[in-house]
PDB file of N, CA and C in Angstrom:
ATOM      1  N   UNK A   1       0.850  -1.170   0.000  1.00  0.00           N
ATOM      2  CA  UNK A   1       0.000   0.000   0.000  1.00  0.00           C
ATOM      3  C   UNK A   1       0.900   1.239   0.000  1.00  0.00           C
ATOM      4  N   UNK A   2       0.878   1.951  -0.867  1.00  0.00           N
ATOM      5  CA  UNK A   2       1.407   3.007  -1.217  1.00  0.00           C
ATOM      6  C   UNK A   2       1.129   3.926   0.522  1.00  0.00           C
ATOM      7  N   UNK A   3       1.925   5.293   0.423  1.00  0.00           N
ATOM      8  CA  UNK A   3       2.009   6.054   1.663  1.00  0.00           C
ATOM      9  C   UNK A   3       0.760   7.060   1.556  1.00  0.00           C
ATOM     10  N   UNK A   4       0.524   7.637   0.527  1.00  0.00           N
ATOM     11  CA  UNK A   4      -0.590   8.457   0.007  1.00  0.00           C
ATOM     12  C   UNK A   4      -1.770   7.335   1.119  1.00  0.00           C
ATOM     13  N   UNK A   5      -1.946   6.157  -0.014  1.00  0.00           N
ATOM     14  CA  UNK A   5      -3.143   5.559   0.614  1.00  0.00           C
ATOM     15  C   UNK A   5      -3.366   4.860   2.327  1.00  0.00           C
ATOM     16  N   UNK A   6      -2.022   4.913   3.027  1.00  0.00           N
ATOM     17  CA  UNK A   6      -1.612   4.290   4.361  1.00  0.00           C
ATOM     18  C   UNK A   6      -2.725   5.771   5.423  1.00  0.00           C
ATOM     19  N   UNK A   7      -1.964   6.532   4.780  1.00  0.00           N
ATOM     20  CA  UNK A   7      -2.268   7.629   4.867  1.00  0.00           C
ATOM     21  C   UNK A   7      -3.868   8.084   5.723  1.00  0.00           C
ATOM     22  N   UNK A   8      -4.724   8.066   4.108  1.00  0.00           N
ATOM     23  CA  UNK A   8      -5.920   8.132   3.842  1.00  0.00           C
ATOM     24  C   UNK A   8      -6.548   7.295   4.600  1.00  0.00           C
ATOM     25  N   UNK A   9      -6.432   5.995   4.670  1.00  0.00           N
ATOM     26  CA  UNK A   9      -6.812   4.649   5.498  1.00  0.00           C
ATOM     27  C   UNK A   9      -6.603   4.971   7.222  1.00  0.00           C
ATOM     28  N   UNK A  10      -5.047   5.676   7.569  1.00  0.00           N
ATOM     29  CA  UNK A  10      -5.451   5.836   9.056  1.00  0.00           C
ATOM     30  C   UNK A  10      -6.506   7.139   9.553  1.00  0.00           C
ATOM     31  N   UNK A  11      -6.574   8.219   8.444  1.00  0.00           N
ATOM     32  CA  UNK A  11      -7.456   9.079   8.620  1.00  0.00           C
ATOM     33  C   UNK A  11      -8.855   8.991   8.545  1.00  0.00           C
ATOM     34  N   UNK A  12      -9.103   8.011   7.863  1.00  0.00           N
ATOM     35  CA  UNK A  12     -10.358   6.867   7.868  1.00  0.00           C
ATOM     36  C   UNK A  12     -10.746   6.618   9.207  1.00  0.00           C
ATOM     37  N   UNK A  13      -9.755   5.589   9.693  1.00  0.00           N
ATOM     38  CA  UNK A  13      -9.942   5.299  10.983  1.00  0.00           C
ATOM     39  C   UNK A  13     -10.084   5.985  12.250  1.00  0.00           C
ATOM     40  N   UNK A  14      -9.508   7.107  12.254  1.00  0.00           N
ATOM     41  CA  UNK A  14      -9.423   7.948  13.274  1.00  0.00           C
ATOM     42  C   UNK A  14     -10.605   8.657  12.951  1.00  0.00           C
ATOM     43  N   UNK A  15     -11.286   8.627  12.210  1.00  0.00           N
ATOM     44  CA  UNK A  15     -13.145   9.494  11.993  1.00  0.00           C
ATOM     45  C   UNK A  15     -12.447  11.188  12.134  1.00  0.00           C
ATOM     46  N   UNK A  16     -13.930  11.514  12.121  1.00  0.00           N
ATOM     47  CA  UNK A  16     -13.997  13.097  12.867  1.00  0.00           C
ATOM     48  C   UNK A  16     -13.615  13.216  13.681  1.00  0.00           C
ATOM     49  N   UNK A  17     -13.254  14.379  14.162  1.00  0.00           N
ATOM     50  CA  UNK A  17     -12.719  15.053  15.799  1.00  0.00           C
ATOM     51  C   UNK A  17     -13.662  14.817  17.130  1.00  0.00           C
ATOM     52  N   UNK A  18     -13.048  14.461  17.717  1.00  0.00           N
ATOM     53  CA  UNK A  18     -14.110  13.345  19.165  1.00  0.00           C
ATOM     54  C   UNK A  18     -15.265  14.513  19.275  1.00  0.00           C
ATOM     55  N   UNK A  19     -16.097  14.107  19.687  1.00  0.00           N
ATOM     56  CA  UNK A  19     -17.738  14.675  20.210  1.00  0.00           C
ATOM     57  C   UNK A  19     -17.589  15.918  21.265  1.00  0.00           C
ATOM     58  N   UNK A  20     -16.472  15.478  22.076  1.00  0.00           N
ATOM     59  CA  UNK A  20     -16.176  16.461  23.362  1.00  0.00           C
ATOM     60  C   UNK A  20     -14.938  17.962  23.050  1.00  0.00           C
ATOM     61  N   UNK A  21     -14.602  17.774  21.593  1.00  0.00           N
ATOM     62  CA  UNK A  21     -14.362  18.604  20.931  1.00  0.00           C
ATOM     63  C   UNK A  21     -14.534  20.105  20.730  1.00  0.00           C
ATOM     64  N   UNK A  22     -15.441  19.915  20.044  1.00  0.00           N
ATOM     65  CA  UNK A  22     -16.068  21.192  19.595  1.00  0.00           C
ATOM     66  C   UNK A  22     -16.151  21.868  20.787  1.00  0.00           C
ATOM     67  N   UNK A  23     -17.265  21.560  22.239  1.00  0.00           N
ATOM     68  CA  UNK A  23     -17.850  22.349  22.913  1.00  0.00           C
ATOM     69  C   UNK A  23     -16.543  23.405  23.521  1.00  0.00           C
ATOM     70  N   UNK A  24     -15.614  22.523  23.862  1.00  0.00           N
ATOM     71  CA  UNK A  24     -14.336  22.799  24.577  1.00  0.00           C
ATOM     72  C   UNK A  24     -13.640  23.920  23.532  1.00  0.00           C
ATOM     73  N   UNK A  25     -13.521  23.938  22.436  1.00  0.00           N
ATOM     74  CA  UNK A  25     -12.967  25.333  21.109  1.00  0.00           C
ATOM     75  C   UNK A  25     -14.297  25.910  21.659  1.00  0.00           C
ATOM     76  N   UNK A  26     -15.148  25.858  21.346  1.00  0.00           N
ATOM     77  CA  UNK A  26     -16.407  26.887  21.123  1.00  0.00           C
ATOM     78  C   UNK A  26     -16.495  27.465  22.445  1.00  0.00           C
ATOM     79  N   UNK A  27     -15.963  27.066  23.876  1.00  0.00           N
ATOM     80  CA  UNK A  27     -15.919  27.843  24.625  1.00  0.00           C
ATOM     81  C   UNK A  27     -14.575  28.883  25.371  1.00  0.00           C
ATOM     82  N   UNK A  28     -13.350  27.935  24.626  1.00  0.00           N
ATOM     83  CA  UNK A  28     -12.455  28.694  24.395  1.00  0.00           C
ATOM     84  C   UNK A  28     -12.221  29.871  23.912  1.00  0.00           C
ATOM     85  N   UNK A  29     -13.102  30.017  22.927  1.00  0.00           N
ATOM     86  CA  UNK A  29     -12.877  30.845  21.440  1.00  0.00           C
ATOM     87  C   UNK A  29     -13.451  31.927  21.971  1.00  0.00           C
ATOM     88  N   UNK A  30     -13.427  32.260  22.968  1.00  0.00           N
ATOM     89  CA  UNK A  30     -14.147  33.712  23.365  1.00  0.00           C
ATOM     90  C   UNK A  30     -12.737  34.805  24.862  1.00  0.00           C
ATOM     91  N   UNK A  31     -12.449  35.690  24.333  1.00  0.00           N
ATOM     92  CA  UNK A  31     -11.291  36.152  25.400  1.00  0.00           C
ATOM     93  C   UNK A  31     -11.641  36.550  26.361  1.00  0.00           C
ATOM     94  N   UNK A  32     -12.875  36.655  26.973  1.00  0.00           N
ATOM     95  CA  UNK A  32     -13.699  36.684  28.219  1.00  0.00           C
ATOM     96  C   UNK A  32     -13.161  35.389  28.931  1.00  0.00           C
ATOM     97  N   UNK A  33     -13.809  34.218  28.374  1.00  0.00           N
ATOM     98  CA  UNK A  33     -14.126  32.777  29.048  1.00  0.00           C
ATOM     99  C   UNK A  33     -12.544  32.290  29.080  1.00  0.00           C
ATOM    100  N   UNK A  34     -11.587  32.996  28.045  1.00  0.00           N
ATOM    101  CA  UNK A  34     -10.200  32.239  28.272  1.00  0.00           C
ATOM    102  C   UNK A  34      -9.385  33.468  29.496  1.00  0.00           C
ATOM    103  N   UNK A  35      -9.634  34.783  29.426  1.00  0.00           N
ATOM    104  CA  UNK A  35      -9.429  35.185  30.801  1.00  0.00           C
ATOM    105  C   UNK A  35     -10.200  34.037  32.176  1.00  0.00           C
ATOM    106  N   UNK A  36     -10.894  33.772  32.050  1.00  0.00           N
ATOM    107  CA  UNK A  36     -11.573  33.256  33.605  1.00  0.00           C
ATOM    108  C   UNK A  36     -11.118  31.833  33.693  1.00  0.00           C
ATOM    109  N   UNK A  37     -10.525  31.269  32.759  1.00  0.00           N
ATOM    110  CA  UNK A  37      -9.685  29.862  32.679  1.00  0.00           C
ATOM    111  C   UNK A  37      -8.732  30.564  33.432  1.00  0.00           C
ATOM    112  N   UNK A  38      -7.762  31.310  32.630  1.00  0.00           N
ATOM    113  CA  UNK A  38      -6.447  31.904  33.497  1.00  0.00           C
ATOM    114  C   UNK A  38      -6.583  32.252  34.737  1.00  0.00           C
ATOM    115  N   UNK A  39      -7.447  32.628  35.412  1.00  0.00           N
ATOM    116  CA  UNK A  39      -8.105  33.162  36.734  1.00  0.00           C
ATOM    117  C   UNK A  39      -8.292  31.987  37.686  1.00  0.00           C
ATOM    118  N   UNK A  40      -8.675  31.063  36.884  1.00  0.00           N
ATOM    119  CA  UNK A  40      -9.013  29.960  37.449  1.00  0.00           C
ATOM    120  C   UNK A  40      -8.374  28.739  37.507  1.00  0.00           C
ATOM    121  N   UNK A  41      -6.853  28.836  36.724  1.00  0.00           N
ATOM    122  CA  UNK A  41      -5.875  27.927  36.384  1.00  0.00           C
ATOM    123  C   UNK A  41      -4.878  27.640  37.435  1.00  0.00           C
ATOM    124  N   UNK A  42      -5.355  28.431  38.749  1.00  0.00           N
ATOM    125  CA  UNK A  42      -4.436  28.482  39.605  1.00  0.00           C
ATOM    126  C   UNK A  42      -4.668  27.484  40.934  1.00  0.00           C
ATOM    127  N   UNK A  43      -6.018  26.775  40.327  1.00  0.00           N
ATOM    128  CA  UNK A  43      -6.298  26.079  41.511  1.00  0.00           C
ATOM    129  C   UNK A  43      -7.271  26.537  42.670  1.00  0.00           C
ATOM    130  N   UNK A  44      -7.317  27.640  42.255  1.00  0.00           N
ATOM    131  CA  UNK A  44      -8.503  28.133  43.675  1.00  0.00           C
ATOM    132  C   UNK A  44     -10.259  28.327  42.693  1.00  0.00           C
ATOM    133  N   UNK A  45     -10.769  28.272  44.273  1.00  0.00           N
ATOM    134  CA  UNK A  45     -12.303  28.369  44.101  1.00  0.00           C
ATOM    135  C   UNK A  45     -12.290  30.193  44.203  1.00  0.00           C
ATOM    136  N   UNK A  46     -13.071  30.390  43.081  1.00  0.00           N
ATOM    137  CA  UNK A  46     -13.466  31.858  42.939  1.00  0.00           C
ATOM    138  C   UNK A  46     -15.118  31.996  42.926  1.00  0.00           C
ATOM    139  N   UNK A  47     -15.589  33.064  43.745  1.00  0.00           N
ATOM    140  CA  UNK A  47     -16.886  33.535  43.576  1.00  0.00           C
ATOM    141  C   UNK A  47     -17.377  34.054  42.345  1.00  0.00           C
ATOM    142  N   UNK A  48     -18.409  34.615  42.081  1.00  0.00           N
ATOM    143  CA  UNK A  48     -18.675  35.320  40.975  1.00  0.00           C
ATOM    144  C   UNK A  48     -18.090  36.862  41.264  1.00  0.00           C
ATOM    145  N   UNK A  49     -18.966  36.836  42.319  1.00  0.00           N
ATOM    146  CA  UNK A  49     -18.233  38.789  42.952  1.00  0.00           C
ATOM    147  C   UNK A  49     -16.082  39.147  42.225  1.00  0.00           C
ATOM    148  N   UNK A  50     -15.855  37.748  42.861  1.00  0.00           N
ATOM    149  CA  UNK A  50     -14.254  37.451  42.672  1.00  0.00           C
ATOM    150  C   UNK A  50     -13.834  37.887  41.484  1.00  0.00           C
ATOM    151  N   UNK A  51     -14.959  37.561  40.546  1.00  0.00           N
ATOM    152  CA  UNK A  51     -14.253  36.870  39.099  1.00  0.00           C
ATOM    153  C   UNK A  51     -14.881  38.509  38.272  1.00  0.00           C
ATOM    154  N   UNK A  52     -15.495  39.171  39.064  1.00  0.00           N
ATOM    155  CA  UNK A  52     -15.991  40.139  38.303  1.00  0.00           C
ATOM    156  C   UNK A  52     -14.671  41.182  38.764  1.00  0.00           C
ATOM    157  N   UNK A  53     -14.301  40.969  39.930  1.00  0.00           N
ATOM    158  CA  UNK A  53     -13.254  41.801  40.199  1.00  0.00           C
ATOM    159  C   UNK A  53     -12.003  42.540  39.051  1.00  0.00           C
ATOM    160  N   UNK A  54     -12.200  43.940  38.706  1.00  0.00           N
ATOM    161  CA  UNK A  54     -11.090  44.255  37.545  1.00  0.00           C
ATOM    162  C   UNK A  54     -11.326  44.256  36.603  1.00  0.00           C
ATOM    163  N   UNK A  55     -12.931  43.685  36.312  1.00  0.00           N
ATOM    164  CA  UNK A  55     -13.585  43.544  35.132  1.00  0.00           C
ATOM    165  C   UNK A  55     -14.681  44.644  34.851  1.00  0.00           C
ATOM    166  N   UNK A  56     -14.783  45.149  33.840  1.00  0.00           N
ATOM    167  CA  UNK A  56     -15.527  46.331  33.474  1.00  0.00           C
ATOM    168  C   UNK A  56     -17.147  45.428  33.178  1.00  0.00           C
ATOM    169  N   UNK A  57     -17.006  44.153  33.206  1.00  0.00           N
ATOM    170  CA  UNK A  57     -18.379  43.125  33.173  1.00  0.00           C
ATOM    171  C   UNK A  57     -19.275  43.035  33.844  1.00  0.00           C
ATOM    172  N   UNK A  58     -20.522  42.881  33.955  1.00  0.00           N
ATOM    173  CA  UNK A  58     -21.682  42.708  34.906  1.00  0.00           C
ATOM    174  C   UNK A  58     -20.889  41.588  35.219  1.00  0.00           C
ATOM    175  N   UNK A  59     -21.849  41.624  36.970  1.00  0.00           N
ATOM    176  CA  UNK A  59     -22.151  39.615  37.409  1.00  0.00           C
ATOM    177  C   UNK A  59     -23.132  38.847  36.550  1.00  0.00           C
ATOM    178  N   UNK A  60     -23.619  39.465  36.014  1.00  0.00           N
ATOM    179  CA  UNK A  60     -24.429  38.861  35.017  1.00  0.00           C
ATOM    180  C   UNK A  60     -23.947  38.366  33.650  1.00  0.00           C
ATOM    181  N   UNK A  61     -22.874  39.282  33.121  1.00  0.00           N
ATOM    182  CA  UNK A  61     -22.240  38.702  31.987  1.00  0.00           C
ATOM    183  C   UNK A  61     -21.209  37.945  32.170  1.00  0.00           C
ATOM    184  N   UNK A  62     -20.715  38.013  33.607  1.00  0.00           N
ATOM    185  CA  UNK A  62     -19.509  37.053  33.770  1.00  0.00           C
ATOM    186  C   UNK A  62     -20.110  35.377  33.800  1.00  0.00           C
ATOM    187  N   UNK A  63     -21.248  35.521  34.912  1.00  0.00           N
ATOM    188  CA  UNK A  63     -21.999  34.437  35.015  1.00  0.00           C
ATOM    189  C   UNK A  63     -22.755  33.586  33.444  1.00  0.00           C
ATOM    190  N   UNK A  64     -22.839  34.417  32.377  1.00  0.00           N
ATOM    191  CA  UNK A  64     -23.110  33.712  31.270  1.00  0.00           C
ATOM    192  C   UNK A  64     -21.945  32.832  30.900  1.00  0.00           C
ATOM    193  N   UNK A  65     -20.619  33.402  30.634  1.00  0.00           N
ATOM    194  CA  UNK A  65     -19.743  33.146  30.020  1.00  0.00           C
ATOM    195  C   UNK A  65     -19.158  31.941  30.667  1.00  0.00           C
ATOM    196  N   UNK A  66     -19.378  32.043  32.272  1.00  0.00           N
ATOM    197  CA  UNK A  66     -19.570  30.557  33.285  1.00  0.00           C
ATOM    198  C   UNK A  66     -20.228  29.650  33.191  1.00  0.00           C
ATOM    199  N   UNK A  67     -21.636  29.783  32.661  1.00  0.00           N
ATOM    200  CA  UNK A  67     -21.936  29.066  32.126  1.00  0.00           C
ATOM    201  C   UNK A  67     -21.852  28.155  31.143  1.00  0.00           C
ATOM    202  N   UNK A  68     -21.380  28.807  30.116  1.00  0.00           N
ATOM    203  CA  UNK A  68     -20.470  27.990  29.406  1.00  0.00           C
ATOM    204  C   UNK A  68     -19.394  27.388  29.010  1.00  0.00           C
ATOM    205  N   UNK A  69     -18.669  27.801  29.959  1.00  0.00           N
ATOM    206  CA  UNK A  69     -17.689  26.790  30.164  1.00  0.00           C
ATOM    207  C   UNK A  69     -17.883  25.867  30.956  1.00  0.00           C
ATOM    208  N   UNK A  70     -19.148  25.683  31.592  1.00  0.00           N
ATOM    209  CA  UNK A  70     -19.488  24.697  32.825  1.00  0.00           C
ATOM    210  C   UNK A  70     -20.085  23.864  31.856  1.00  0.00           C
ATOM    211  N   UNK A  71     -21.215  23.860  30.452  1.00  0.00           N
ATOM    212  CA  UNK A  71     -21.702  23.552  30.054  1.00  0.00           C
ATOM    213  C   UNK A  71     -20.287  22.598  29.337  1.00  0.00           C
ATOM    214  N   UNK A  72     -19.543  22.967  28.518  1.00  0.00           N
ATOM    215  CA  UNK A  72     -18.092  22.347  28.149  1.00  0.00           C
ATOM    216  C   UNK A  72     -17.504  21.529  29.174  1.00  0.00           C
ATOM    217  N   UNK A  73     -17.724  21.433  30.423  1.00  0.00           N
ATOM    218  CA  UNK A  73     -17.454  20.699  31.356  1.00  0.00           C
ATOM    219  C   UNK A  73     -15.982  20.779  31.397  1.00  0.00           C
ATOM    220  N   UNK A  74     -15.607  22.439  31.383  1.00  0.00           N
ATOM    221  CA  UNK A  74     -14.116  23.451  31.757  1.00  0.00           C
ATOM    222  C   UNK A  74     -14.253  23.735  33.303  1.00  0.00           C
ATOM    223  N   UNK A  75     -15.481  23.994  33.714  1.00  0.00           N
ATOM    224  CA  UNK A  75     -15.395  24.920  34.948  1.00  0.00           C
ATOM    225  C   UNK A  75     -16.545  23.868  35.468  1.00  0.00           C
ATOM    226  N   UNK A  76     -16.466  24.109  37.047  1.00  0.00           N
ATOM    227  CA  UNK A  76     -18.074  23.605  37.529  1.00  0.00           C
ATOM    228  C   UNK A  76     -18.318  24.555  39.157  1.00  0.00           C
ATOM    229  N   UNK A  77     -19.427  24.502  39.632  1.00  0.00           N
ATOM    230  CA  UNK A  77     -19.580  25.890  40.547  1.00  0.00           C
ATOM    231  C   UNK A  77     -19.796  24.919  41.935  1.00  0.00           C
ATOM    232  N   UNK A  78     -19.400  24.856  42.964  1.00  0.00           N
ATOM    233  CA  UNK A  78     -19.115  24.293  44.208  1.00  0.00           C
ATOM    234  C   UNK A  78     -19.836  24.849  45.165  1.00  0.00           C
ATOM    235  N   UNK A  79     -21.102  24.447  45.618  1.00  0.00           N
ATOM    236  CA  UNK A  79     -21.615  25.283  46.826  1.00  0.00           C
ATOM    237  C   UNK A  79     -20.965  25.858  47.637  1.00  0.00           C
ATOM    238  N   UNK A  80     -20.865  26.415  48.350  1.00  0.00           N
ATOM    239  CA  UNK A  80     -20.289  27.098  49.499  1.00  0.00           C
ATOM    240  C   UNK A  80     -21.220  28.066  50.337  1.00  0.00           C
ATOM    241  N   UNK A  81     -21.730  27.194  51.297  1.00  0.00           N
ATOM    242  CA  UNK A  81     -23.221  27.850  51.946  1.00  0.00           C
ATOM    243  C   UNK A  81     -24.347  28.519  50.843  1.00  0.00           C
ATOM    244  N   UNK A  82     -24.487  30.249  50.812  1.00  0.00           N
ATOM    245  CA  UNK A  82     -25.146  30.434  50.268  1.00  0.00           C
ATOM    246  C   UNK A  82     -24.832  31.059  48.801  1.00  0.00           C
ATOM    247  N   UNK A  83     -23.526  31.233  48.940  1.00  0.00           N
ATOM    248  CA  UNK A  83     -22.564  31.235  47.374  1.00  0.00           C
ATOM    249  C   UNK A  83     -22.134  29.886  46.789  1.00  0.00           C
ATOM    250  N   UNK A  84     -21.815  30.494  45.027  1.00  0.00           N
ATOM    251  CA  UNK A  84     -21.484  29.201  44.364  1.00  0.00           C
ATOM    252  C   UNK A  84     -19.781  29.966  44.027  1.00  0.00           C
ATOM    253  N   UNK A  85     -18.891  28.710  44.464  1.00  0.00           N
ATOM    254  CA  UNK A  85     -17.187  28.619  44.065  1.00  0.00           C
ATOM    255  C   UNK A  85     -17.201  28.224  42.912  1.00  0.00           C
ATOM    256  N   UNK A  86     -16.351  28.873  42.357  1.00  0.00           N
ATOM    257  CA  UNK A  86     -16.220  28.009  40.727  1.00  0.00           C
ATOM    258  C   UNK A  86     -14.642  27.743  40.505  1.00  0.00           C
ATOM    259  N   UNK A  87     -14.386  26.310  39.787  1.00  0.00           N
ATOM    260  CA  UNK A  87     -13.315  26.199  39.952  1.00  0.00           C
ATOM    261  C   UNK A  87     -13.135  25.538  38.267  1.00  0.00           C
ATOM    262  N   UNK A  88     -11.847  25.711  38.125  1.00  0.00           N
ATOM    263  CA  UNK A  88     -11.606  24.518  36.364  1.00  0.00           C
ATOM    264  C   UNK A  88     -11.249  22.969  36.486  1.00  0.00           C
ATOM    265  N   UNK A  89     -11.829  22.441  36.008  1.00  0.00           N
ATOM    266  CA  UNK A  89     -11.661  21.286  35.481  1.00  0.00           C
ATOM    267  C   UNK A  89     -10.826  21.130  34.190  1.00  0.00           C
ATOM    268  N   UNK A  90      -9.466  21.050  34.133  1.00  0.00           N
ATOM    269  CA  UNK A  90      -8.697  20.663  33.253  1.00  0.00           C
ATOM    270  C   UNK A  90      -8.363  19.572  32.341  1.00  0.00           C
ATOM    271  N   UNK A  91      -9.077  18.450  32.975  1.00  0.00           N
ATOM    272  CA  UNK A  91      -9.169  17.266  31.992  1.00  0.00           C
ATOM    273  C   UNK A  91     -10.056  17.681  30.686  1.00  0.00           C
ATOM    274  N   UNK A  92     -11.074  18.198  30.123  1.00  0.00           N
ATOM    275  CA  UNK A  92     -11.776  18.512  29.293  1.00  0.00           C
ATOM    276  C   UNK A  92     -10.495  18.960  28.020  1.00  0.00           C
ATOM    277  N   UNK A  93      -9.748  19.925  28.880  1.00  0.00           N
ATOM    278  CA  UNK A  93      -8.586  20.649  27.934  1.00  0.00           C
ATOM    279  C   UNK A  93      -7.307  19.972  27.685  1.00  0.00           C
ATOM    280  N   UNK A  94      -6.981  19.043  28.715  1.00  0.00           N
ATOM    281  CA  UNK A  94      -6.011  18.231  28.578  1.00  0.00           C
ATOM    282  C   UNK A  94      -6.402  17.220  27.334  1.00  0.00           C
ATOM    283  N   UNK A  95      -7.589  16.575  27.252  1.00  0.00           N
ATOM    284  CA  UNK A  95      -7.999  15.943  26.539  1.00  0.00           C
ATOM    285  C   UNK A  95      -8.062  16.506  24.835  1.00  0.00           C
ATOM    286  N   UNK A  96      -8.195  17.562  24.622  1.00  0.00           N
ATOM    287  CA  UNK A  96      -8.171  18.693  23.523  1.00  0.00           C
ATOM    288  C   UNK A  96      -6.936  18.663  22.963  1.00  0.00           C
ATOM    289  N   UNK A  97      -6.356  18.799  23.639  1.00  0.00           N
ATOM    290  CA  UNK A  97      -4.137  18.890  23.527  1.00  0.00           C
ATOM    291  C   UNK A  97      -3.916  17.756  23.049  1.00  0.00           C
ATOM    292  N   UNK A  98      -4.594  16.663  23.582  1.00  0.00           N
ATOM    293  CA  UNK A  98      -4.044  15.442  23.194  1.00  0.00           C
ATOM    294  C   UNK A  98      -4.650  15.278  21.909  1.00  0.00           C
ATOM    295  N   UNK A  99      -5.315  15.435  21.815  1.00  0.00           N
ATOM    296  CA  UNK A  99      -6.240  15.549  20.346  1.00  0.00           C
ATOM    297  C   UNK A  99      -5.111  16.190  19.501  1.00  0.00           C
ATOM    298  N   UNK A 100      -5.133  17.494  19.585  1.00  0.00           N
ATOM    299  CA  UNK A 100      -3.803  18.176  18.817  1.00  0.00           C
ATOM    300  C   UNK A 100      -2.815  18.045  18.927  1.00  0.00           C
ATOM    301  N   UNK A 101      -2.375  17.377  19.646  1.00  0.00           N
ATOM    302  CA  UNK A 101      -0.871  16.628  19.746  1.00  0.00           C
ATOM    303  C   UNK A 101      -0.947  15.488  18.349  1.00  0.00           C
ATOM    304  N   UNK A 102      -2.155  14.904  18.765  1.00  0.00           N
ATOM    305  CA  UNK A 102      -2.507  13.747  17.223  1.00  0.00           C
ATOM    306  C   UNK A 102      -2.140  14.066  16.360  1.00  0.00           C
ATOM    307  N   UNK A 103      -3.495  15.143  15.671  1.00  0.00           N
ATOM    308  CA  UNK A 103      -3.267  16.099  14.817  1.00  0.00           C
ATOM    309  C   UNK A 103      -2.188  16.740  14.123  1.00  0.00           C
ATOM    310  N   UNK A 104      -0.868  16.834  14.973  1.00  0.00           N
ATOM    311  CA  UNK A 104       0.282  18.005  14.517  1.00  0.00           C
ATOM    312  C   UNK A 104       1.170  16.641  14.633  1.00  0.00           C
ATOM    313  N   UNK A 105       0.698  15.744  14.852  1.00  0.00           N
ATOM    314  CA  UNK A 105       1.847  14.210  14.267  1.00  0.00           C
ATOM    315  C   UNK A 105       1.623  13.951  12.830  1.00  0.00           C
ATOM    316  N   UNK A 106      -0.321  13.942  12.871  1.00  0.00           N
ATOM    317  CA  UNK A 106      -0.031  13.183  11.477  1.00  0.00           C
ATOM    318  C   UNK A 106      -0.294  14.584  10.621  1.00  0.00           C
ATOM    319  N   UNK A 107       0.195  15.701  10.650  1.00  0.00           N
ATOM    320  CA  UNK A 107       0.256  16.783   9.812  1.00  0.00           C
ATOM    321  C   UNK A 107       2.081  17.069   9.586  1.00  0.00           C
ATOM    322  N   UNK A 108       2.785  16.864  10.712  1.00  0.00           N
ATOM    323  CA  UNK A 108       4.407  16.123  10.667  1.00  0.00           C
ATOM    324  C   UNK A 108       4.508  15.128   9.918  1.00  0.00           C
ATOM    325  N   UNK A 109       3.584  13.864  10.018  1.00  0.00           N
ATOM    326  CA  UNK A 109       4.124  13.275   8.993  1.00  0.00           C
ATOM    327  C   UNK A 109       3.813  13.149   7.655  1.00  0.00           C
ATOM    328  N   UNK A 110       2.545  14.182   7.274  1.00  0.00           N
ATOM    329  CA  UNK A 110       2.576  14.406   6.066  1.00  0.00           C
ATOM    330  C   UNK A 110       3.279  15.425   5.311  1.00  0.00           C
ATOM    331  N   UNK A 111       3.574  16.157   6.261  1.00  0.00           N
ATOM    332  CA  UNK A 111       4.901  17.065   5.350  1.00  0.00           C
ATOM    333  C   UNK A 111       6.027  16.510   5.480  1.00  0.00           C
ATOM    334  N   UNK A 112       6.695  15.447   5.883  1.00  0.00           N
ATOM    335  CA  UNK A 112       7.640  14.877   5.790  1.00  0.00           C
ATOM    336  C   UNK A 112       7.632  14.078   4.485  1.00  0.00           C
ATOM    337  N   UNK A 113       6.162  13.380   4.325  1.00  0.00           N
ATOM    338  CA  UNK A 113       6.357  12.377   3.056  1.00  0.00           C
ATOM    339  C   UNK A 113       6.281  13.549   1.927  1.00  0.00           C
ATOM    340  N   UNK A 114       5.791  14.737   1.797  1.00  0.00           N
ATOM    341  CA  UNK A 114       5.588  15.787   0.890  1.00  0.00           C
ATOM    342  C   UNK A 114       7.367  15.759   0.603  1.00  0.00           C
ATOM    343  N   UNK A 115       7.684  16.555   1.320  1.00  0.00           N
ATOM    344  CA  UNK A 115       9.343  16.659   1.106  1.00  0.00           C
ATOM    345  C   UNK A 115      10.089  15.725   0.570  1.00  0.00           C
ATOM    346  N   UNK A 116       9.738  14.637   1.433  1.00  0.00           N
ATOM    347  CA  UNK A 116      10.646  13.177   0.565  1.00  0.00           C
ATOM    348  C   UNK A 116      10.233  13.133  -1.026  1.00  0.00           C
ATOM    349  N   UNK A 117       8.995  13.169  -1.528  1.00  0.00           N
ATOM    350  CA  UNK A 117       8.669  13.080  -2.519  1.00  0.00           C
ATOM    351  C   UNK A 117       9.041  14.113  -3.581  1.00  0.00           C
ATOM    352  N   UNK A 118       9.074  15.259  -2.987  1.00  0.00           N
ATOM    353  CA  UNK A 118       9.731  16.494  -3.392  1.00  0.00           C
ATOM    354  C   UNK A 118      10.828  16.508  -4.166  1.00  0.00           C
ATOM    355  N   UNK A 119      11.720  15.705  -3.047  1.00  0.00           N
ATOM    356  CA  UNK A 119      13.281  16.001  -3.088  1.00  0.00           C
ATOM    357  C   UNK A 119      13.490  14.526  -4.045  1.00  0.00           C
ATOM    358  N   UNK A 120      12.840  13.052  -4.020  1.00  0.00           N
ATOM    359  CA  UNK A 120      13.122  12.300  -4.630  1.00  0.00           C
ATOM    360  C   UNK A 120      12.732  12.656  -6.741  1.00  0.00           C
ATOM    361  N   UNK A 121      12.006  13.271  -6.761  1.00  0.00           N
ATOM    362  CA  UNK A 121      11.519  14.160  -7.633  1.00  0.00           C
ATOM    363  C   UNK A 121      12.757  14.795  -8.811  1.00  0.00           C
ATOM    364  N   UNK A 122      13.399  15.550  -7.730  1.00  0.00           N
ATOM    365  CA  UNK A 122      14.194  16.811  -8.116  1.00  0.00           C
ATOM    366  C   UNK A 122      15.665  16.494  -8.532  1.00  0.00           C
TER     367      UNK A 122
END
């Protein structure tokens, strides 16, 4: 089997980009929700009041944007009596990386066979 078609065949196999994908970019993709990752990358439980702190944002718009990253299953909100803590969940994103770690192998090794072919060519 030729490399072209080895190729094609493992990209076959590997399907589309996993299911838990998308939500995790689509809630990334906003510089609000990737500030409150960074905020929240440190390991501590933050309030909403907290997270509005420095921010020209309602509690109301911060709390949307929490929402969706909770919905992505990035963040999740921790009772704490009559307040909710919110903290990150990093496996969602770890899991993403690894995805693109995939990705930027078999995109390495298709510009590698590009080149070989290139240079055997020339």
């Amino acid at each position: 089997m030729s490399p072209r078609r080895r190729s094609v065949a493992a990209a076959a196999q590997q399907g589309p980009a996993p299911v838990f994908a998308a939500p995790v970019f689509a809630a990334l993709g906003d510089e609000t929700r990737l500030a409150l990752v960074r905020r929240l990358s440190d390991g501590s439980r933050c309030s909403i009041s907290q997270l509005t702190t420095g921010s020209m944002m309602s509690r109301q718009a911060i709390t949307k944007h929490l929402r969706v990253l909770e919905k992505a299953e990035i963040a999740r909100a921790v009772r704490s009596g009559r307040e909710s803590l919110y903290e990150l969940d990093p496996a969602p994103i770890e899991e993403v990386r690894h995805y693109l770690d995939l990705v930027s192998e078999q995109w390495d090794q298709s510009l590698s066979r590009l080149k070989s072919f290139i240079e055997s060519e020339a």
